[in-house]
C-alpha atoms as a PDB file:
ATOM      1  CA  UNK A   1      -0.203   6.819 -15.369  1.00  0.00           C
ATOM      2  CA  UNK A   2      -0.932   3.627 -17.758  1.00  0.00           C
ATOM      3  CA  UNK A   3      -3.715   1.368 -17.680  1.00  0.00           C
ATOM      4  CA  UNK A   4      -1.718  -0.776 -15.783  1.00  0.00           C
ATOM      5  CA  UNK A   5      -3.716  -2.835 -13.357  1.00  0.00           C
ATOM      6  CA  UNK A   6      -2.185  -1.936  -9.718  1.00  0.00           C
ATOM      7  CA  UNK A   7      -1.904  -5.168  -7.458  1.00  0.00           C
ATOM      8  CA  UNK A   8      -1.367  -4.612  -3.751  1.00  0.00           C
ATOM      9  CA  UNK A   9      -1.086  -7.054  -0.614  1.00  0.00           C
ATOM     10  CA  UNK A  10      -2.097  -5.008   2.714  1.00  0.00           C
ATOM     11  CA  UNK A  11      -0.735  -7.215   5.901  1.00  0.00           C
ATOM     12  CA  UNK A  12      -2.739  -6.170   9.212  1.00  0.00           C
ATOM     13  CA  UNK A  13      -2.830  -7.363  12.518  1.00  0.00           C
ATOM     14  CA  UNK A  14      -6.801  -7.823  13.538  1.00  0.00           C
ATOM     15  CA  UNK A  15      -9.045  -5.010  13.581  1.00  0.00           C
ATOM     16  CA  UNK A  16      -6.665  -2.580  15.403  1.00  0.00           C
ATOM     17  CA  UNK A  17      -7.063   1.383  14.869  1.00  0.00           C
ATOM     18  CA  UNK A  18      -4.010   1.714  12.261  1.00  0.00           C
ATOM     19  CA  UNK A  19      -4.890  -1.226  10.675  1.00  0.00           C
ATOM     20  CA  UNK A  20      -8.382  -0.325  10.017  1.00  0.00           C
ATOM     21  CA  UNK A  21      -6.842   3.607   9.130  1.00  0.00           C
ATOM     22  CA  UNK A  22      -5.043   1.525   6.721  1.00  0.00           C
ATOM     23  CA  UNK A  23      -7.515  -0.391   4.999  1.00  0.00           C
ATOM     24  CA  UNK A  24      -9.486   2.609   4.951  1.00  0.00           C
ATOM     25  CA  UNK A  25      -6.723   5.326   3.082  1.00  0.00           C
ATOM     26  CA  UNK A  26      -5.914   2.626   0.667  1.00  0.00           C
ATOM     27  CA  UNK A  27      -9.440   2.321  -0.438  1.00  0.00           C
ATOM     28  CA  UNK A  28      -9.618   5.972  -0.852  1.00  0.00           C
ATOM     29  CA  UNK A  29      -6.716   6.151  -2.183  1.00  0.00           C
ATOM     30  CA  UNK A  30      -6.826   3.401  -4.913  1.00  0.00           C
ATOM     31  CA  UNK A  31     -10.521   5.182  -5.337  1.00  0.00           C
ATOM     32  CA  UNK A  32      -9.364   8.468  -5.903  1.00  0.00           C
ATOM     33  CA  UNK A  33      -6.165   7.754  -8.570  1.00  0.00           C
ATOM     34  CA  UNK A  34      -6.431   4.093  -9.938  1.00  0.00           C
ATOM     35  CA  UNK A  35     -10.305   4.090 -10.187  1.00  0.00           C
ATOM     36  CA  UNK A  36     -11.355   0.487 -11.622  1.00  0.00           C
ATOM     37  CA  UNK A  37      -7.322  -0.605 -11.964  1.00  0.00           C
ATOM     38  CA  UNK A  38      -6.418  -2.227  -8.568  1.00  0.00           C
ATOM     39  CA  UNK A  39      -6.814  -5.192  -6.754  1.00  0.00           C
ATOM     40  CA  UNK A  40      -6.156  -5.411  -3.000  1.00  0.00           C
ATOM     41  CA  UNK A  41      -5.455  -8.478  -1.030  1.00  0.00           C
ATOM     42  CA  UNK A  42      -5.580  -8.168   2.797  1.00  0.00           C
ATOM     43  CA  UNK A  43      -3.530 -10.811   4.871  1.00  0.00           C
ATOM     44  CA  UNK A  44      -4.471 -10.345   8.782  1.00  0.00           C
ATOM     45  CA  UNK A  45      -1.303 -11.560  10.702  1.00  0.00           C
ATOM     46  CA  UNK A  46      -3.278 -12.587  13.545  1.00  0.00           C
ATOM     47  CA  UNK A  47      -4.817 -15.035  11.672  1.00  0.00           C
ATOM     48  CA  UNK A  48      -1.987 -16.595   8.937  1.00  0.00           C
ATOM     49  CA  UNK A  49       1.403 -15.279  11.341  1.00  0.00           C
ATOM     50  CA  UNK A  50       3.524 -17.730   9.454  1.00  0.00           C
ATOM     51  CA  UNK A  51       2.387 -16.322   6.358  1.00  0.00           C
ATOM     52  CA  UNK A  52       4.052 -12.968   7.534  1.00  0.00           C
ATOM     53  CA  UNK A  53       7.159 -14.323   8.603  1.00  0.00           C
ATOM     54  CA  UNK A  54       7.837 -16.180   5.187  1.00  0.00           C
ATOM     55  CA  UNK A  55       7.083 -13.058   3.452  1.00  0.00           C
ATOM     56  CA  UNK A  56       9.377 -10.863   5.717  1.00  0.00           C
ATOM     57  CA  UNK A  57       6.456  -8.873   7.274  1.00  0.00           C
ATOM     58  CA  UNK A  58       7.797  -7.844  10.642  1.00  0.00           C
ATOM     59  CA  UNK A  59       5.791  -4.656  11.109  1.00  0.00           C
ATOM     60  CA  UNK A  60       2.100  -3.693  10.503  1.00  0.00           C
ATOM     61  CA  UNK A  61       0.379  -2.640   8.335  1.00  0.00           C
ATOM     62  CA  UNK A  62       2.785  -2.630   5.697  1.00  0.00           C
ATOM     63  CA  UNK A  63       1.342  -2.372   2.133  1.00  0.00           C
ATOM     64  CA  UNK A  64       3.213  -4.145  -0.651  1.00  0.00           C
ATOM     65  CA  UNK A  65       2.969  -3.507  -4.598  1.00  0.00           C
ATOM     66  CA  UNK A  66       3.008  -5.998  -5.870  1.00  0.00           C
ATOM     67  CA  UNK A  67       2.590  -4.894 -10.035  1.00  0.00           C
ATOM     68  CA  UNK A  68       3.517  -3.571 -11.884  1.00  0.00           C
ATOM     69  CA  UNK A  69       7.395  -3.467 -11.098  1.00  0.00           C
ATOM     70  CA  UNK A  70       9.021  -2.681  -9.492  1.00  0.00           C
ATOM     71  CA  UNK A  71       7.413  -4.442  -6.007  1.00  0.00           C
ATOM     72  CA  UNK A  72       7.764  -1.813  -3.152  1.00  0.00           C
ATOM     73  CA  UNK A  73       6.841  -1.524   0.498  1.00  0.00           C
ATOM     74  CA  UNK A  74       5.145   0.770   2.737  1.00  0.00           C
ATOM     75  CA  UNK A  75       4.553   0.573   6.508  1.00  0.00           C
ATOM     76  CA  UNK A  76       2.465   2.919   8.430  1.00  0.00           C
ATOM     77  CA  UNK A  77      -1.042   4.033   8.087  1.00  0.00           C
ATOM     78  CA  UNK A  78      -0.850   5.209   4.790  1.00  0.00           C
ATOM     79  CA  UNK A  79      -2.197   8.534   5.751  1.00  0.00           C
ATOM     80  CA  UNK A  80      -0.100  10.973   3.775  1.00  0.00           C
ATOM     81  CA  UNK A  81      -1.564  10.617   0.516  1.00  0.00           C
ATOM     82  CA  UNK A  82       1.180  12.102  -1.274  1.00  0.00           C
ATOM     83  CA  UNK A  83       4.147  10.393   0.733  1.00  0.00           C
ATOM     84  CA  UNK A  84       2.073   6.958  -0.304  1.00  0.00           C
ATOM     85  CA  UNK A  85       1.677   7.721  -3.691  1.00  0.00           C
ATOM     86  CA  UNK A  86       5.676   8.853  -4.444  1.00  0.00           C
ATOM     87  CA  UNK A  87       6.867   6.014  -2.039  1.00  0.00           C
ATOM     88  CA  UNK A  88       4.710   3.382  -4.408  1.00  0.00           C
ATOM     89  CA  UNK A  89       5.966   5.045  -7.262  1.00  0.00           C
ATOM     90  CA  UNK A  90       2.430   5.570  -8.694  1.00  0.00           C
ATOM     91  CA  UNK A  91       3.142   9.475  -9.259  1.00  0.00           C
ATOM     92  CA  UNK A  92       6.613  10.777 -11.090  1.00  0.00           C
ATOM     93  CA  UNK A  93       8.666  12.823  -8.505  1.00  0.00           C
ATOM     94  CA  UNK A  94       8.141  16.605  -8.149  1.00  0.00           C
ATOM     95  CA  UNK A  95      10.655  18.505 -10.433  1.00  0.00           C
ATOM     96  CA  UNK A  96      12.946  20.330  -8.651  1.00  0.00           C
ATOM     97  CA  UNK A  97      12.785  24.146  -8.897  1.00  0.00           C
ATOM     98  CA  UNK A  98      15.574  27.000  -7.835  1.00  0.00           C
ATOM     99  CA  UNK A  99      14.619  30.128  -6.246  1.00  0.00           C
END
């Protein structure tokens, strides 16, 4: 991975159980494999709902990355650490092997 400095947008809704599993695997996660290169911004829907709307948030959470490109989108819990980390494109695909 480059020294890239990972930007991310996590879109809640309150303090609800997968929102706060959210928040809470995306620290660990940004912890564990971008240590000292991220940045996250939390937007709680309950709060700023037009904000979601504009931004075509229609499910939460949903995790957005923001940089560097290409911006992709996650919704769920972000519990499978490696699921998260392919689908954000943060770790090259697995090499596929015959046998």
């Amino acid at each position: 991975m480059s020294a890239a400095c990972y930007k991310f947008r996590l879109y809640v809704a309150g303090v609800t159980p997968n929102s706060t599993q959210a928040r809470v695997n995306l620290g660990a996660l940004c912890r564990r494999h971008l240590a000292g290169r991220y940045k996250i911004e939390i937007i709680d829907i309950q709060r700023d709902p037009s904000r979601a709307l504009l931004e075509g948030i229609y499910m939460t959470p949903a995790l957005v990355k923001l940089s560097p490109s290409p911006v992709r989108m996650i919704v769920g819990t972000l519990s499978d650490s490696e699921a998260v980390l392919n689908a954000l494109g943060l770790v090259p695909p697995a090499v596929a092997t015959s046998g």
